[in-house]
C-alpha atoms as a PDB file:
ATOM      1  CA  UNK A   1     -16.638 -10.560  17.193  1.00  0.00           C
ATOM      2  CA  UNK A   2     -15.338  -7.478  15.388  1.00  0.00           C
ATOM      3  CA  UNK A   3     -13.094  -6.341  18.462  1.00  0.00           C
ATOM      4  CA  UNK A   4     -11.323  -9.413  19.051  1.00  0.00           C
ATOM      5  CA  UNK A   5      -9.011  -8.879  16.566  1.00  0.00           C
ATOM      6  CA  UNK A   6      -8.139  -5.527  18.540  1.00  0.00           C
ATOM      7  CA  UNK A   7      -6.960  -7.720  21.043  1.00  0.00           C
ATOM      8  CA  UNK A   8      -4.141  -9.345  18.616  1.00  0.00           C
ATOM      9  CA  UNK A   9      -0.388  -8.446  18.729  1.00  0.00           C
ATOM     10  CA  UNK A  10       0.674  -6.536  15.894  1.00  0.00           C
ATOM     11  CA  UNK A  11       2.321  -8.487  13.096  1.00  0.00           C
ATOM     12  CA  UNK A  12       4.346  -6.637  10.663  1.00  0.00           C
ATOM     13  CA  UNK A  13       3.911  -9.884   8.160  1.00  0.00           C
ATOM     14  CA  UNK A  14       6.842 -11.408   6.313  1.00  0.00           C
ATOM     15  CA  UNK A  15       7.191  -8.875   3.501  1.00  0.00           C
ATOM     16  CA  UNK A  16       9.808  -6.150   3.703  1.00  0.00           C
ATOM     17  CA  UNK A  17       7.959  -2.677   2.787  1.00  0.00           C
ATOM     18  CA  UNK A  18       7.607   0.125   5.402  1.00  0.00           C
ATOM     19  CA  UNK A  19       4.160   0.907   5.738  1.00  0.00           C
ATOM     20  CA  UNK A  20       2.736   3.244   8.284  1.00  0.00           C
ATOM     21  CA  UNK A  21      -0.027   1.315  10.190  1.00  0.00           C
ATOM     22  CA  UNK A  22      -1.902   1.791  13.385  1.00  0.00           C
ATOM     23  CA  UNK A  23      -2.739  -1.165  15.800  1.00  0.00           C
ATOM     24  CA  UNK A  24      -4.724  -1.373  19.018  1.00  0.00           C
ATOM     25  CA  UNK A  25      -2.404  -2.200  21.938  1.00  0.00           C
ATOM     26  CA  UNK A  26      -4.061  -3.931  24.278  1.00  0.00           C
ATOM     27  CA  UNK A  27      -1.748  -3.077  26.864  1.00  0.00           C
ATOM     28  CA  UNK A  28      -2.005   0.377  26.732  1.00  0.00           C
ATOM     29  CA  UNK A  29      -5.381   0.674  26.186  1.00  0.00           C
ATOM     30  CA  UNK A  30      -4.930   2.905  22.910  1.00  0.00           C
ATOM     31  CA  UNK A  31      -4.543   3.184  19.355  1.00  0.00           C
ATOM     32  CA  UNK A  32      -0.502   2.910  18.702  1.00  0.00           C
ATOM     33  CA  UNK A  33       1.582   3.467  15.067  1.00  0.00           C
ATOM     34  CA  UNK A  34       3.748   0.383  13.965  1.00  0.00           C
ATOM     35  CA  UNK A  35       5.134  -0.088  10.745  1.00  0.00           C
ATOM     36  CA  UNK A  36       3.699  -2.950   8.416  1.00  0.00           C
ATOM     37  CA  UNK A  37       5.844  -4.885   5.595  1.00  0.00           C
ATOM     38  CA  UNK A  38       2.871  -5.207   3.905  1.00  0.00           C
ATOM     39  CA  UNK A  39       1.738  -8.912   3.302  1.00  0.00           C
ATOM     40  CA  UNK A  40       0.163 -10.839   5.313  1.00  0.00           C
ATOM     41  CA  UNK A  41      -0.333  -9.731   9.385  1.00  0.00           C
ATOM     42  CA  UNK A  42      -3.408 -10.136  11.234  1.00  0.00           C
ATOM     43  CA  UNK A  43      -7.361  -8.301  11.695  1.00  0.00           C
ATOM     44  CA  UNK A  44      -5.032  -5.621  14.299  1.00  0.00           C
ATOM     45  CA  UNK A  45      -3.991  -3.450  11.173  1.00  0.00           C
ATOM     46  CA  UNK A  46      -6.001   0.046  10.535  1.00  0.00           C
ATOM     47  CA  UNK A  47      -4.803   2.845   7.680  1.00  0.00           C
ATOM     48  CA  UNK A  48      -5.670   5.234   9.739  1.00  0.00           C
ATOM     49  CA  UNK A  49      -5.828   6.155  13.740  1.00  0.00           C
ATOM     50  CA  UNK A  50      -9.344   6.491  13.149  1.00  0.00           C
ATOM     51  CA  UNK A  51     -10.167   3.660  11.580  1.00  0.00           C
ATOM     52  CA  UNK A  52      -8.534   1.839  15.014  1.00  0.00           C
ATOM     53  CA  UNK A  53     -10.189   4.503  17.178  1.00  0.00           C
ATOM     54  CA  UNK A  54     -13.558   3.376  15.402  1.00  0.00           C
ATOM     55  CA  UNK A  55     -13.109  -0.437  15.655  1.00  0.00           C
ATOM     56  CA  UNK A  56     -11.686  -1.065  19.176  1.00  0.00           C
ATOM     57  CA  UNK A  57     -13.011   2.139  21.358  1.00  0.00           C
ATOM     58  CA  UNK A  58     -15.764  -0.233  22.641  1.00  0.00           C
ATOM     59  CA  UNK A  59     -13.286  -2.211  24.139  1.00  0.00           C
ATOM     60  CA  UNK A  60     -14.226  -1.531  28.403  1.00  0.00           C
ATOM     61  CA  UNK A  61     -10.595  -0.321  29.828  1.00  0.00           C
ATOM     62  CA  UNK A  62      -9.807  -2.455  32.882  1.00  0.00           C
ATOM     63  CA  UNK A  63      -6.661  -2.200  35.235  1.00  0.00           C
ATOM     64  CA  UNK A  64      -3.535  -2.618  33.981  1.00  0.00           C
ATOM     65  CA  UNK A  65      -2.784  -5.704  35.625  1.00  0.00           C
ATOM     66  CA  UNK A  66      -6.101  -7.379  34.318  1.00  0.00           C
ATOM     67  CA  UNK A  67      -4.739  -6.970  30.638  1.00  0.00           C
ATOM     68  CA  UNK A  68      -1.745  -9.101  31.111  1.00  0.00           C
ATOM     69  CA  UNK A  69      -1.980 -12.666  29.607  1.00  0.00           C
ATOM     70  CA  UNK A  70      -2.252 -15.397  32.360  1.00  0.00           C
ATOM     71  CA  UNK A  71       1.466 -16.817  33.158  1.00  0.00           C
ATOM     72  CA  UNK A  72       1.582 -19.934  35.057  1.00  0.00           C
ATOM     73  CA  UNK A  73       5.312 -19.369  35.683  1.00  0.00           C
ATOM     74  CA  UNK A  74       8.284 -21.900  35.690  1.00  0.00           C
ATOM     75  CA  UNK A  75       7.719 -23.882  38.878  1.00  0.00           C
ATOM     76  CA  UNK A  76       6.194 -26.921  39.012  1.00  0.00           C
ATOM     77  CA  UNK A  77       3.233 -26.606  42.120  1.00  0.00           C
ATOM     78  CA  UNK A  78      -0.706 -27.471  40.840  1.00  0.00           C
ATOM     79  CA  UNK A  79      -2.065 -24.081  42.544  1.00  0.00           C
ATOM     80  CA  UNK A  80      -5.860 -23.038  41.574  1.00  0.00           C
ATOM     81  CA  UNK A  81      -5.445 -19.259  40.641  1.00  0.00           C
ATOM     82  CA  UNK A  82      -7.915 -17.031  38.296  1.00  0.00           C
ATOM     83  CA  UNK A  83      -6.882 -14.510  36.006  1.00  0.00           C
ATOM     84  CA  UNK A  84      -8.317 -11.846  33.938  1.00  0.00           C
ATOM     85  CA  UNK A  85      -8.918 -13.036  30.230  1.00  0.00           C
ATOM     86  CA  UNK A  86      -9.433  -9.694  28.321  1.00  0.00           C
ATOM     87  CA  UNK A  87     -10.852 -11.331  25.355  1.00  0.00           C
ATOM     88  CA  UNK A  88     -13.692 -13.236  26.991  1.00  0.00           C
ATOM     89  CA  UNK A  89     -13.928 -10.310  29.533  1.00  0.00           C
ATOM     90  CA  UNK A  90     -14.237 -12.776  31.953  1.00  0.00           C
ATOM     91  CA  UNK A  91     -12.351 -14.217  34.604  1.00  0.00           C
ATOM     92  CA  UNK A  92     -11.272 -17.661  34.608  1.00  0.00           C
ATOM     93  CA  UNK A  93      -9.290 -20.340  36.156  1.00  0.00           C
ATOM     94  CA  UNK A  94      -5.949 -21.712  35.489  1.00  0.00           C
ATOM     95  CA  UNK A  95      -3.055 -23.132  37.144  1.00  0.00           C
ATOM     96  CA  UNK A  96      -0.027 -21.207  38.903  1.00  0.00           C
ATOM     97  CA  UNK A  97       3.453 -23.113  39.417  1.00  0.00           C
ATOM     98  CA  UNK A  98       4.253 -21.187  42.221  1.00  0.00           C
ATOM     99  CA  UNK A  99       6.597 -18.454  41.345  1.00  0.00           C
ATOM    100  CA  UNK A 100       7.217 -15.646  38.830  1.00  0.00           C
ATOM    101  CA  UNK A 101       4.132 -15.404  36.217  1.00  0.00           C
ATOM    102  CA  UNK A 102       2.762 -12.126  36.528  1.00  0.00           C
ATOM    103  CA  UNK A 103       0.433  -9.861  38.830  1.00  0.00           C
ATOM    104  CA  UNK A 104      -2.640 -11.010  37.306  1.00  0.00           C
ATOM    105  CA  UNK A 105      -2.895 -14.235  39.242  1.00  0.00           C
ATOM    106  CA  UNK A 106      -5.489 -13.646  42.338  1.00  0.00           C
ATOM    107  CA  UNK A 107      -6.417 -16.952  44.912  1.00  0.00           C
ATOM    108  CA  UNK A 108     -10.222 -16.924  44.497  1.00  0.00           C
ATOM    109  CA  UNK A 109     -12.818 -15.624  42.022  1.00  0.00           C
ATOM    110  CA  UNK A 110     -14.241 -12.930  44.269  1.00  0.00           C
ATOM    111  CA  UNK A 111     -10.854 -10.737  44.143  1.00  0.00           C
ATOM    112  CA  UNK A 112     -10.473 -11.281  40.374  1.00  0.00           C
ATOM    113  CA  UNK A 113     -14.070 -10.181  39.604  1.00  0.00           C
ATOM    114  CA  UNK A 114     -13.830  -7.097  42.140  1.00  0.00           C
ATOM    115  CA  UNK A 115     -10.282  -5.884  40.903  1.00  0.00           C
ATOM    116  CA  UNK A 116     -10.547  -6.735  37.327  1.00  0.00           C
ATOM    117  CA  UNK A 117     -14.623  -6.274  35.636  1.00  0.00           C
ATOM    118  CA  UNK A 118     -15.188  -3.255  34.614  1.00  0.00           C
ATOM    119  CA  UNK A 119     -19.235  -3.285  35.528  1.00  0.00           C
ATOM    120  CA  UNK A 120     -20.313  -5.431  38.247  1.00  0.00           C
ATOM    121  CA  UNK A 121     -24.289  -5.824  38.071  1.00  0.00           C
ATOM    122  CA  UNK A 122     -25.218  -9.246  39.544  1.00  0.00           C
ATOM    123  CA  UNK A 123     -24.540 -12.277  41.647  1.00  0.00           C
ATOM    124  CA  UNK A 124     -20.951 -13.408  41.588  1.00  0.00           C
ATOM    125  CA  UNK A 125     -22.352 -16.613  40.180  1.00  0.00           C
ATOM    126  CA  UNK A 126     -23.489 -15.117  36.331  1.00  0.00           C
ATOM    127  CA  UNK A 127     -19.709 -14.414  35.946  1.00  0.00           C
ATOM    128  CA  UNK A 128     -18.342 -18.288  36.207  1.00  0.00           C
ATOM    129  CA  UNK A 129     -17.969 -19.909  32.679  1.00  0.00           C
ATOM    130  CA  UNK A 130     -19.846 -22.711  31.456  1.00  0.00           C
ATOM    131  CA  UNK A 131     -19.506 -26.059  33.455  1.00  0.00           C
ATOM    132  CA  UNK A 132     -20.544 -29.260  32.111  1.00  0.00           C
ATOM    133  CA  UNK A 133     -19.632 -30.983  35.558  1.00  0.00           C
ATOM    134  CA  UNK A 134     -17.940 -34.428  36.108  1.00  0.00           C
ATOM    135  CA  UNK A 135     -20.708 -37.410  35.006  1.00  0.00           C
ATOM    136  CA  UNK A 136     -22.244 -38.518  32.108  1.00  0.00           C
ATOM    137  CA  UNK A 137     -25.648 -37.404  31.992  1.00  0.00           C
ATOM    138  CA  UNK A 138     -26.615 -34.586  29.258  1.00  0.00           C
ATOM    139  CA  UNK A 139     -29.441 -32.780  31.022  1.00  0.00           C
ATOM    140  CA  UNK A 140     -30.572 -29.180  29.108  1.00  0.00           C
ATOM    141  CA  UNK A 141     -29.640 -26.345  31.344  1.00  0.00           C
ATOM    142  CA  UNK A 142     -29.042 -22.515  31.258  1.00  0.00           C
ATOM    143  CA  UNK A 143     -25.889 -20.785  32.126  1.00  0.00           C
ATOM    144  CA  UNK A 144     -25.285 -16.618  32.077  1.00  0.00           C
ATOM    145  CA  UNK A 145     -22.963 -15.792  29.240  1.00  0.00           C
ATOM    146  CA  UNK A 146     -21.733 -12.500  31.311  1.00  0.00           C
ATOM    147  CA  UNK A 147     -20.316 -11.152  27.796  1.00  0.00           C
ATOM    148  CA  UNK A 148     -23.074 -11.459  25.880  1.00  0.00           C
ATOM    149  CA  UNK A 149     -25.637 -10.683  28.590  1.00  0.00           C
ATOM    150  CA  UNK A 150     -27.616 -13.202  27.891  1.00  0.00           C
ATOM    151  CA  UNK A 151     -28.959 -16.665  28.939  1.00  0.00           C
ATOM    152  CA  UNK A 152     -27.552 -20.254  26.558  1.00  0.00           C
ATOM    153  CA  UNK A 153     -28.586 -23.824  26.781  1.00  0.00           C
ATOM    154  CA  UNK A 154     -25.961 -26.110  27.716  1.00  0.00           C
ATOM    155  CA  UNK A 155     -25.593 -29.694  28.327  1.00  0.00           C
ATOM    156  CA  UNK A 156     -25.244 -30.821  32.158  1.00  0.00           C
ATOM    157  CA  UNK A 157     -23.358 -34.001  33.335  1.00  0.00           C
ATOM    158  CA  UNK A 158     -25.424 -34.344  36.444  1.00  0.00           C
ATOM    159  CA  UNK A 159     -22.658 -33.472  38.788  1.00  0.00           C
ATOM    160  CA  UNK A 160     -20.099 -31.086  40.202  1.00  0.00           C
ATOM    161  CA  UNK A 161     -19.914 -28.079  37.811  1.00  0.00           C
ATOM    162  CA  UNK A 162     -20.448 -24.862  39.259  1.00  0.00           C
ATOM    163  CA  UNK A 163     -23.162 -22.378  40.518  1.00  0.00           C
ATOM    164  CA  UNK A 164     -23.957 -20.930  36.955  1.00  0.00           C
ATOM    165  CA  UNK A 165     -26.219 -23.655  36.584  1.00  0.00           C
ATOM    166  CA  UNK A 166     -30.151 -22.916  36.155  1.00  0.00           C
ATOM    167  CA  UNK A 167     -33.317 -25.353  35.453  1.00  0.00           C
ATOM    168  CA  UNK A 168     -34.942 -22.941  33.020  1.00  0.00           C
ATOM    169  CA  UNK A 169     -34.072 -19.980  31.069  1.00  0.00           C
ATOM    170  CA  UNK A 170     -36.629 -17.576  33.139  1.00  0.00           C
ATOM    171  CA  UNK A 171     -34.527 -18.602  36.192  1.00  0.00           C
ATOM    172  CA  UNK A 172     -31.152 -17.832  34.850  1.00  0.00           C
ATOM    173  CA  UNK A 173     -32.468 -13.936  33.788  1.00  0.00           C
ATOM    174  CA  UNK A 174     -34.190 -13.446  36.703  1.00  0.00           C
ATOM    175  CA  UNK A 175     -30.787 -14.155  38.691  1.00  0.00           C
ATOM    176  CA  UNK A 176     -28.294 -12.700  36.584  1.00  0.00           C
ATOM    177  CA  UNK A 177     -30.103  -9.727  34.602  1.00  0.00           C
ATOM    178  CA  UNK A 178     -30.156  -7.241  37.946  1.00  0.00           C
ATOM    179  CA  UNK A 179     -29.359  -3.770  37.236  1.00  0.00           C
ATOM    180  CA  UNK A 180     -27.865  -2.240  39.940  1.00  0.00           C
ATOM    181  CA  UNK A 181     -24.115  -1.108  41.041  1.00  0.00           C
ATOM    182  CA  UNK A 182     -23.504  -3.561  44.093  1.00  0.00           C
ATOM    183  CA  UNK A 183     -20.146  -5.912  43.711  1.00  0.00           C
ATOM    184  CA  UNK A 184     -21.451  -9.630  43.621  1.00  0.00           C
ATOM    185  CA  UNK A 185     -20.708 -11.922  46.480  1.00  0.00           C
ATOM    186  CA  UNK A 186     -19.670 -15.200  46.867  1.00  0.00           C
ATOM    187  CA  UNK A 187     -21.492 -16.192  49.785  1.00  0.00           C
ATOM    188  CA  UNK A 188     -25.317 -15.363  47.862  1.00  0.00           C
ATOM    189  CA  UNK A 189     -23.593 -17.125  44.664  1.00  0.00           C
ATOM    190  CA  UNK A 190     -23.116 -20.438  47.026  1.00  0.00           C
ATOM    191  CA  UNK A 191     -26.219 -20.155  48.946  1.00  0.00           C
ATOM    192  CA  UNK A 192     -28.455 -19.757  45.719  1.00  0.00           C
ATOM    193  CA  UNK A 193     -26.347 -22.484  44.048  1.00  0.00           C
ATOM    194  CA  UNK A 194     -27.113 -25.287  47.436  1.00  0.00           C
ATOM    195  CA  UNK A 195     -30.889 -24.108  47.488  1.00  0.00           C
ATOM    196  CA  UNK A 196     -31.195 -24.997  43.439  1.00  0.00           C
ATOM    197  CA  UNK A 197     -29.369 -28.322  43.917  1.00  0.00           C
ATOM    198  CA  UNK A 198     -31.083 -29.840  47.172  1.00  0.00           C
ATOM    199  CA  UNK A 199     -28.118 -29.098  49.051  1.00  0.00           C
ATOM    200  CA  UNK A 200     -28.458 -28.860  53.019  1.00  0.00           C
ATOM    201  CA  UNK A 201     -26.371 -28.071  55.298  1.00  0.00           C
ATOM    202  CA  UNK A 202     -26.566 -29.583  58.529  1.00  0.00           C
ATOM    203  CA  UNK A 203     -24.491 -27.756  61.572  1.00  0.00           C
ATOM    204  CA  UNK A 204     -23.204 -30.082  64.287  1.00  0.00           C
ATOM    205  CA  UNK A 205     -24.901 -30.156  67.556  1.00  0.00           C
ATOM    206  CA  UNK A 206     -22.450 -28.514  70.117  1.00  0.00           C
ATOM    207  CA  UNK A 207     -21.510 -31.070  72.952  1.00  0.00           C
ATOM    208  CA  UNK A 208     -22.890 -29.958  75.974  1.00  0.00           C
ATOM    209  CA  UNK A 209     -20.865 -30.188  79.304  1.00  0.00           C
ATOM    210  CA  UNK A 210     -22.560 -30.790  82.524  1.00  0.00           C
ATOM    211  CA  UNK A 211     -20.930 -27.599  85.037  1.00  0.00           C
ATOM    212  CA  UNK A 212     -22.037 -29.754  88.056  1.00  0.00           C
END
């Protein structure tokens, strides 16, 4: 898309003139001057303020944390963390090493998507990226592409992915195009995911001690 290259760092290029650009910092959230040698560079390079303004306004402003890039740190630990990726608008998972990175690093998917998406309109579920799962199977199914608001075919392994995961396309927009203002939840996300795959679970009887 268009904006994505909004979302670049400015490059001045290799050549040596001094040519007053403007760039979108992504950072910031706004349309910033740099100067531009002239050759060269990347799509983040507008003559004019406007011409930036007109390009990358449509970009939704998030918190400032949610803009940083995620930064598994130094250390050396295999911790499941999600960030904020402001290019897919989505957030995702990667792994944390334990110390330093940066403050867009939360422990579960439900504090990412409440702190970081800018509109939150359906089931925690529609947000989760594409999951082909762990087997071998290819079995057509329909996953919610949250930034393009709309329902894709995908290819499904037969096992373990994750709860974006629906038998038909009427099934995936009936679940994930809700209007409404409510924050998604986990807990409807897991419970709609178990129903759709047959899963049951089974509480353990209580042992019951005779007060004779």
């Amino acid at each position: 898309e268009k904006q994505l290259g909004c979302l670049l760092p400015p490059d001045e290029g290799p050549c040596r003139a001094l040519v007053p650009r403007w760039y979108y910092d992504r950072y910031t959230q706004s349309c910033q001057e740099f100067t531009y040698g002239g050759c060269h560079g990347n799509a983040n390079n507008f003559l004019t303020f406007d011409d930036c303004e007109k390009r990358c306004w449509t970009i939704k402003k998030v918190p400032k944390i949610c803009r940083l890039e995620a930064d598994g740190g130094p250390c050396r630990s295999h911790l499941r963390r999600f960030a904020f990726n402001l290019s897919s608008m989505r957030c995702e998972e990667f792994i944390y090493g334990g110390c330093y990175g940066n403050a867009n690093n939360f422990r579960d998917l439900q504090s990412c998507v409440d702190h970081c998406l800018p509109e939150k309109t359906g089931p925690l579920l529609c947000y989760s990226p594409k999951d082909e799962g762990l087997c071998s199977s290819s079995v057509p199914r329909y996953y919610y592409d949250s930034k393009t608001k709309s329902c894709k075919e995908f290819r499904y392994s037969g096992c373990g992915g994750n709860a974006n995961n629906f038998v038909t396309e009427a099934d995936c927009y009936n679940v994930c195009r809700k209007a409404g203002s409510q924050k998604p939840r986990l807990s409807k996300a897991g419970s709609a995911f178990r129903r759709r795959m047959g899963i049951k679970l089974v509480k353990r009887p209580q042992s019951s001690h005779p007060t004779s």
